[in-house]
N, C-alpha and C. Protein backbone atom coordinates (compact mmCIF):
# COMPACT_ATOMS: atom_id res chain seq x y z
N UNK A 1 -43.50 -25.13 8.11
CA UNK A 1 -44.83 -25.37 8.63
C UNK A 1 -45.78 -25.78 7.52
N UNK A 2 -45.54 -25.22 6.32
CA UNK A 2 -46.75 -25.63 5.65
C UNK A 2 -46.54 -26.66 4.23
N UNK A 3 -45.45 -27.59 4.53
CA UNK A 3 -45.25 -28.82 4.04
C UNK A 3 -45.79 -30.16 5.01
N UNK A 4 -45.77 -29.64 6.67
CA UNK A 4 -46.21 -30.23 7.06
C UNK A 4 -47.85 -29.94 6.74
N UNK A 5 -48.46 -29.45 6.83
CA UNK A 5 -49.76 -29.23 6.72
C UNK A 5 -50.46 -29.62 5.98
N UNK A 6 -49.55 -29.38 4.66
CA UNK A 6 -49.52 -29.96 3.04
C UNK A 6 -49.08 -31.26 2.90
N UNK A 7 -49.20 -32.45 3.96
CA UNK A 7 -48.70 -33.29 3.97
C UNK A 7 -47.48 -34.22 3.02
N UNK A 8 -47.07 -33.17 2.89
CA UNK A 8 -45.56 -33.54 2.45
C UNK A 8 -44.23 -34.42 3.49
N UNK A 9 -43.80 -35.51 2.74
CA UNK A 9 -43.06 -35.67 3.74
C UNK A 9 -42.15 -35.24 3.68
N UNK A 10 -41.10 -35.82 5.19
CA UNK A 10 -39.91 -35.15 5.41
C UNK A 10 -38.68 -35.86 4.85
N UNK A 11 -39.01 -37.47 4.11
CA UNK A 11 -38.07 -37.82 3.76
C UNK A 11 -38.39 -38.65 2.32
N UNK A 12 -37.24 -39.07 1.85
CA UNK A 12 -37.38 -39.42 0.33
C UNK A 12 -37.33 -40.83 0.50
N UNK A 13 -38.74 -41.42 0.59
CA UNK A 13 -38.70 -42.51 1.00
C UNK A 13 -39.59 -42.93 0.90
N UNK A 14 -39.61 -44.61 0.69
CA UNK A 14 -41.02 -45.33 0.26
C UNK A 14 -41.41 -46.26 1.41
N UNK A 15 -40.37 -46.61 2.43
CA UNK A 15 -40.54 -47.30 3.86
C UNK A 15 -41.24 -46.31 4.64
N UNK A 16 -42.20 -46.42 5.07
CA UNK A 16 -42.68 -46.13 6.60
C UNK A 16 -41.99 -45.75 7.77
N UNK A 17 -42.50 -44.72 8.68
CA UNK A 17 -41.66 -43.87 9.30
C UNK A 17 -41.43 -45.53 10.64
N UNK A 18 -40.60 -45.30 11.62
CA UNK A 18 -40.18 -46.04 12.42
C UNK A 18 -41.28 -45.93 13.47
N UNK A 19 -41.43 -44.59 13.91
CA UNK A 19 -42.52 -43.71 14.63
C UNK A 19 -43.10 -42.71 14.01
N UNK A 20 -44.29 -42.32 14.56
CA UNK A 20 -44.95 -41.08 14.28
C UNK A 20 -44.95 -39.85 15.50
N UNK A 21 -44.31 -38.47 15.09
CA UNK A 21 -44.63 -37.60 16.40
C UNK A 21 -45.94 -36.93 15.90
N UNK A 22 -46.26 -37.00 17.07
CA UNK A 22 -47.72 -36.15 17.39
C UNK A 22 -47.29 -35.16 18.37
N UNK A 23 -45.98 -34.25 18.23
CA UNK A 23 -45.87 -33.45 18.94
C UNK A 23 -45.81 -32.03 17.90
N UNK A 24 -46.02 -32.54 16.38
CA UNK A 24 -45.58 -30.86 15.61
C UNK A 24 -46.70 -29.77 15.73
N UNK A 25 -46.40 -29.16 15.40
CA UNK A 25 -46.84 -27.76 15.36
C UNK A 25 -48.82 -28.16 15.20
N UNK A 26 -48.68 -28.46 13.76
CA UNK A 26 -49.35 -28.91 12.84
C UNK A 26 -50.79 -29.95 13.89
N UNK A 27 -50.18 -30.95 14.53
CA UNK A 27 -50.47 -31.65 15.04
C UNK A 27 -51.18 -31.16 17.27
N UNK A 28 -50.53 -30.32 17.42
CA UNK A 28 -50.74 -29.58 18.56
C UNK A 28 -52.07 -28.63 17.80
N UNK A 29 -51.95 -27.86 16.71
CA UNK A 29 -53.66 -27.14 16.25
C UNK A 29 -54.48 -28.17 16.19
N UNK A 30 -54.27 -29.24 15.72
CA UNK A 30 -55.46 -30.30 15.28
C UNK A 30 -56.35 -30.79 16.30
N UNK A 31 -55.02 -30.90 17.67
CA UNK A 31 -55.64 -31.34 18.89
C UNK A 31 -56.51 -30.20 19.70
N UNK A 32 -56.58 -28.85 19.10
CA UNK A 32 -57.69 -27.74 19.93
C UNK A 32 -59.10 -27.93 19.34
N UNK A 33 -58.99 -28.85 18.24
CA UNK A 33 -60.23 -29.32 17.54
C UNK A 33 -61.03 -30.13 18.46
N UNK A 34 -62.65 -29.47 18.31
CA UNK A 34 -63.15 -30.30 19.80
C UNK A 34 -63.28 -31.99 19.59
N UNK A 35 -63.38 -32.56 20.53
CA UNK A 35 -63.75 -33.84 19.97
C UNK A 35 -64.79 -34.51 19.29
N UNK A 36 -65.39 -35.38 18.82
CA UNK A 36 -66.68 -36.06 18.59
C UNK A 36 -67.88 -35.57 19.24
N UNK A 37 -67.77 -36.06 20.63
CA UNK A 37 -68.44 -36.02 21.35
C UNK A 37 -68.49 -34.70 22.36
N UNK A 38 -68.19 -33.77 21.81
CA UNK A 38 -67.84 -32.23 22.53
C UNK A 38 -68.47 -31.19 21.97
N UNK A 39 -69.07 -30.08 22.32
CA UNK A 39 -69.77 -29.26 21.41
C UNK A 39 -68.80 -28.55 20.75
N UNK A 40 -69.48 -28.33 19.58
CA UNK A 40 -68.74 -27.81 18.51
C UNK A 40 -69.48 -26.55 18.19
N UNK A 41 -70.01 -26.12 18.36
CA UNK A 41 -71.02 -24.85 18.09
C UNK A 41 -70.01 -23.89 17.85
N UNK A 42 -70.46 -22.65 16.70
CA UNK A 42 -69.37 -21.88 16.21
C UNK A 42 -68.77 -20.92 17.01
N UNK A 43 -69.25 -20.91 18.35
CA UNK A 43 -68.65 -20.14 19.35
C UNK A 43 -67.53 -20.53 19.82
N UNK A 44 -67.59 -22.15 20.08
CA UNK A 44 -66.50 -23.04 20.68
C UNK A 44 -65.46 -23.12 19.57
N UNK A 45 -65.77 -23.36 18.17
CA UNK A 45 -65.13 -23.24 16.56
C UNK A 45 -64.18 -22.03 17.35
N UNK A 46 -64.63 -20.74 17.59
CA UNK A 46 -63.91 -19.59 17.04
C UNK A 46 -62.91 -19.19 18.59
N UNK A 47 -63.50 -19.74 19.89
CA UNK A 47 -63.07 -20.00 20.56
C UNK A 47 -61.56 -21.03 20.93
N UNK A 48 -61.64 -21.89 19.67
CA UNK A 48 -60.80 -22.87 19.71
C UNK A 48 -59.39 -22.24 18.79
N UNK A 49 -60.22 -21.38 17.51
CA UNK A 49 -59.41 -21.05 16.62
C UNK A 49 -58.22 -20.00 17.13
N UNK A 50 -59.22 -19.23 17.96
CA UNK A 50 -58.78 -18.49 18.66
C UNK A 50 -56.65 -18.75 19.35
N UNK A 51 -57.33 -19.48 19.78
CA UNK A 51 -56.54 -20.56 20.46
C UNK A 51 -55.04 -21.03 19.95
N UNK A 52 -55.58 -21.24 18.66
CA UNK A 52 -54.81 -21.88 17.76
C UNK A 52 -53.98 -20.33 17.09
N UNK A 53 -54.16 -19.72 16.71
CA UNK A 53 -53.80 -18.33 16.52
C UNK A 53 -52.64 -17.74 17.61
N UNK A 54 -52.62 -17.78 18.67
CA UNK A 54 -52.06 -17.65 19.99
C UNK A 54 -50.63 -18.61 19.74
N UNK A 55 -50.75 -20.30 19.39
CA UNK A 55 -50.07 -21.10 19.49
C UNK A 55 -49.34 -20.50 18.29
N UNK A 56 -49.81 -20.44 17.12
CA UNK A 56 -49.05 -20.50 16.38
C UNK A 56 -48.11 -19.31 16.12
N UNK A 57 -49.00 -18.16 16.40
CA UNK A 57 -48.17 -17.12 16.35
C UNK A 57 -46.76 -17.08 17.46
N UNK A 58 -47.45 -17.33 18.89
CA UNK A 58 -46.30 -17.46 19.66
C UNK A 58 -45.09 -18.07 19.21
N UNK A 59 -44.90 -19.33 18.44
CA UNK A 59 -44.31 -20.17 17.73
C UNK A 59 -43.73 -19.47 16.99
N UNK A 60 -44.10 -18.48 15.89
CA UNK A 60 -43.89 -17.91 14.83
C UNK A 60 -42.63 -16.81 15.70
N UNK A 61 -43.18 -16.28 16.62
CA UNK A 61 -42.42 -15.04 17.27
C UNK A 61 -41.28 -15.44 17.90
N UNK A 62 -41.17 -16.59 18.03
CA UNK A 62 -40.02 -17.40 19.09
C UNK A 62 -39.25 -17.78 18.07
N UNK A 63 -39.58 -18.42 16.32
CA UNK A 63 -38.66 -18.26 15.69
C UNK A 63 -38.11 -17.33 15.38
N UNK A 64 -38.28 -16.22 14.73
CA UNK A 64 -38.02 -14.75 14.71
C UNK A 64 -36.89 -14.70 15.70
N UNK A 65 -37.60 -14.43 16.98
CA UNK A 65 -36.90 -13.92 17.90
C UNK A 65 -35.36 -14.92 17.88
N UNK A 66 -35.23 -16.53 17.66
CA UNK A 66 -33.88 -16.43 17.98
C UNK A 66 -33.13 -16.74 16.69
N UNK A 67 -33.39 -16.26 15.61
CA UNK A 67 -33.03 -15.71 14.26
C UNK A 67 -32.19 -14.97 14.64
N UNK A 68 -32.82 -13.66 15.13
CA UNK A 68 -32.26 -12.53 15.31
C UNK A 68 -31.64 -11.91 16.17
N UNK A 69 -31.72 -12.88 17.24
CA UNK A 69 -31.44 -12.72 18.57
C UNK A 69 -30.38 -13.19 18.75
N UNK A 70 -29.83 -14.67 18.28
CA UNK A 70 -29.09 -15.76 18.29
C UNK A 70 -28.15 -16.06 16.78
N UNK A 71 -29.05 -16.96 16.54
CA UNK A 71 -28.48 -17.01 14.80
C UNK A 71 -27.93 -16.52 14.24
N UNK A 72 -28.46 -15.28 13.63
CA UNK A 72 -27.22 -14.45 12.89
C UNK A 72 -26.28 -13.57 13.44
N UNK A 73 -26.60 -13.03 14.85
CA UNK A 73 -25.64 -12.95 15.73
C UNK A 73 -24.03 -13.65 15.37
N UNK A 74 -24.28 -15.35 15.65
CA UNK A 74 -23.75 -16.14 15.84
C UNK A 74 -22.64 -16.30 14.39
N UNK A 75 -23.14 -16.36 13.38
CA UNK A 75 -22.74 -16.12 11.47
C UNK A 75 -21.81 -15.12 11.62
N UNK A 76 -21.20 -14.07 12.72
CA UNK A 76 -20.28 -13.75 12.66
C UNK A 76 -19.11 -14.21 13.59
N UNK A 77 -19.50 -14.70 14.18
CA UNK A 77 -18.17 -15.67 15.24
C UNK A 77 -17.73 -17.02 14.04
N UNK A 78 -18.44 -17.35 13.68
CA UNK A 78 -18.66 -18.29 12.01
C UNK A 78 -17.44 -17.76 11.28
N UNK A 79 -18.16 -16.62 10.83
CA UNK A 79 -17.27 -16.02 9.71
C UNK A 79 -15.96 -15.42 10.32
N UNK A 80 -15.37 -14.85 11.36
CA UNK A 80 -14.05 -14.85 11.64
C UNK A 80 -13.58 -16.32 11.69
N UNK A 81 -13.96 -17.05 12.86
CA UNK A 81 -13.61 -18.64 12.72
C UNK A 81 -12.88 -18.97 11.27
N UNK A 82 -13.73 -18.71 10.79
CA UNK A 82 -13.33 -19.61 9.24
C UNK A 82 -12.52 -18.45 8.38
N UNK A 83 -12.44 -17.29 8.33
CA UNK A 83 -11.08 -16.12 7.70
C UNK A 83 -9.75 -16.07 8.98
N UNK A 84 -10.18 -16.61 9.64
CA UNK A 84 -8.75 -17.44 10.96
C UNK A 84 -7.88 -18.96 10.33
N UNK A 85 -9.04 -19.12 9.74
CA UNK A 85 -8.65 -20.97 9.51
C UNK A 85 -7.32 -20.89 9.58
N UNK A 86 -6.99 -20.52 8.66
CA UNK A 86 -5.62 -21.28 7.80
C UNK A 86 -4.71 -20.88 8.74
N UNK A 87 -4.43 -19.71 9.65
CA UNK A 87 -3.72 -19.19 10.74
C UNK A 87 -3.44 -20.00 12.00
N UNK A 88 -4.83 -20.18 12.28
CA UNK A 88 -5.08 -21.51 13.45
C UNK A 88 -4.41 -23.21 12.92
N UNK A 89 -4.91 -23.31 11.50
CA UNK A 89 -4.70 -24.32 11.43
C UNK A 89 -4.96 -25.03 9.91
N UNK A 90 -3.96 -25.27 9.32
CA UNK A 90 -3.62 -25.41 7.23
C UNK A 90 -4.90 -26.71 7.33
N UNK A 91 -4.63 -27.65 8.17
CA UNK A 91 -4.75 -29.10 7.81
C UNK A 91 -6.64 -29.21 7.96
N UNK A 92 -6.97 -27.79 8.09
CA UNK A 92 -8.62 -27.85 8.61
C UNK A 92 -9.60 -28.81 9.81
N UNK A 93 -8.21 -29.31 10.76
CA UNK A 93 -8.82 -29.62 11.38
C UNK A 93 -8.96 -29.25 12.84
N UNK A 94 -8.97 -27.48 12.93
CA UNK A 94 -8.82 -26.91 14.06
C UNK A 94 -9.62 -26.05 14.29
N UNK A 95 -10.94 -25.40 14.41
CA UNK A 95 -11.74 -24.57 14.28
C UNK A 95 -11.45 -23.98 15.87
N UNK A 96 -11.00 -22.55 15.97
CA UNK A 96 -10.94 -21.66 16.67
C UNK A 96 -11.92 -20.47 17.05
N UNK A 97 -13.30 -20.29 17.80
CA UNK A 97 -14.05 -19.72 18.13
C UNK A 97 -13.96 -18.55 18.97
N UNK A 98 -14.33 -17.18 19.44
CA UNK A 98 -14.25 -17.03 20.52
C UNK A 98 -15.64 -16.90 21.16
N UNK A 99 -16.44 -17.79 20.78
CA UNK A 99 -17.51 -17.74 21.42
C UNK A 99 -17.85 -19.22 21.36
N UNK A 100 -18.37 -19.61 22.47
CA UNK A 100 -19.20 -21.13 21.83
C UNK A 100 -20.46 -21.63 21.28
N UNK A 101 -20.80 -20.56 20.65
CA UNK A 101 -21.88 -20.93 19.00
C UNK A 101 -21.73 -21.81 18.42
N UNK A 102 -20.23 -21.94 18.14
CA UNK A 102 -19.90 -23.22 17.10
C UNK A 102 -20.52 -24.54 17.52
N UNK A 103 -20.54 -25.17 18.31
CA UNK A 103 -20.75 -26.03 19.23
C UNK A 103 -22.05 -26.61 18.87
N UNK A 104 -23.27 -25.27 18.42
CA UNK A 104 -24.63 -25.56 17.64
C UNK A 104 -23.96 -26.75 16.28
N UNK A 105 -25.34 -28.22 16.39
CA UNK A 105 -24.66 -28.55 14.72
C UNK A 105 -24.69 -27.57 14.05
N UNK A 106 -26.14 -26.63 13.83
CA UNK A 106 -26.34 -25.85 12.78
C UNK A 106 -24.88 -25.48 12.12
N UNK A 107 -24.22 -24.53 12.99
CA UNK A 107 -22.96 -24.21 12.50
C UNK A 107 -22.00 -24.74 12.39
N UNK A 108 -21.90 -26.07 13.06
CA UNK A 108 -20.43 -26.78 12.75
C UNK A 108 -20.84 -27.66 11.21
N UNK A 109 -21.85 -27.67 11.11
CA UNK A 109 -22.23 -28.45 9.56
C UNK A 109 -21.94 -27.12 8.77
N UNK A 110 -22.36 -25.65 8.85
CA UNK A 110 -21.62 -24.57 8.16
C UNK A 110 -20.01 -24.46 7.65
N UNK A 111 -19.69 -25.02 9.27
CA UNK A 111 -18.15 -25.03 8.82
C UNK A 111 -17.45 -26.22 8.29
N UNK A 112 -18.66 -27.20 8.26
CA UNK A 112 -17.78 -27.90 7.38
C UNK A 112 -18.08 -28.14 6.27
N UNK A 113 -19.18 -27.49 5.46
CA UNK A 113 -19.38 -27.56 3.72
C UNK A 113 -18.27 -26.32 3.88
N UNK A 114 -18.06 -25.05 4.07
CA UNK A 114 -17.26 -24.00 3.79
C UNK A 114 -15.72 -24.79 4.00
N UNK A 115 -15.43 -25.77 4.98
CA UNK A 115 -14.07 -26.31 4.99
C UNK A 115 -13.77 -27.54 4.34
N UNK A 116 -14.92 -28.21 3.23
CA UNK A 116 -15.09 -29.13 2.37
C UNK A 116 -14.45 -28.59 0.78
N UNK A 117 -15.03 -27.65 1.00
CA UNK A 117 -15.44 -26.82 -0.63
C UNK A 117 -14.08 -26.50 -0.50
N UNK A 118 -13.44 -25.52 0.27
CA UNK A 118 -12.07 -25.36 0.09
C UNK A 118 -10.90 -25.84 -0.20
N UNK A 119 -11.54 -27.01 0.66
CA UNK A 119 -10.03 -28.30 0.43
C UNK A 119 -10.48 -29.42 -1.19
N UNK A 120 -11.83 -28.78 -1.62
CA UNK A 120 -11.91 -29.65 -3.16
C UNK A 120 -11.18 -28.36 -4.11
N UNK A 121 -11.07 -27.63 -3.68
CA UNK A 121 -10.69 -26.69 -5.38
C UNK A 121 -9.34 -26.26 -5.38
């Protein structure tokens, strides 16, 4: 969140994005900002901020929640998967789950730097 904010970009690059989203986080607070032509008086300010506090935290709690809920949950169906490998399958190209987590990229890109690294050393 706060690279976007910090207007940092997201890529290493001197071309121009293709598109712009105006759907981030970042970009959803900006829009509780009143308009030009809208009162702005510090009631409506704290009213708005208000607002923005709500969004973001909710946001904040929904990551959390499937961290902990989901995610690392999941890092152990991962980690048998991959102390199975070689049982299931030498040639690494058989990943055996008993859950379908794997299926997330998140984790199939896990399993494959952990089934990269192995087959370099």
């Amino acid at each position: 969140m706060d690279a976007i904010d910090n207007g940092i970009s997201q890529y290493d690059t001197t071309e121009p994005p293709k598109y712009v989203s105006n759907t981030s986080l970042g970009s959803r607070v900006a829009a509780l900002n009143p308009r030009w032509n809208q009162d702005s008086s510090d009631e409506v300010l704290m009213a708005q901020f208000l607002k923005a506090v709500q969004l973001t935290g909710g946001e904040f709690k929904e990551c959390v929640e499937y961290v902990g809920q989901c995610w690392l949950p999941a890092r152990s169906h991962v980690r048998v998967a991959l102390e199975q490998l070689s049982s299931i399958d030498a040639s690494c190209q058989v990943l055996f789950a008993d859950a379908h987590c794997i299926a997330s990229p998140l984790f199939l890109s896990s399993y494959l730097s952990v089934c990269n690294s192995d087959h370099e050393a």
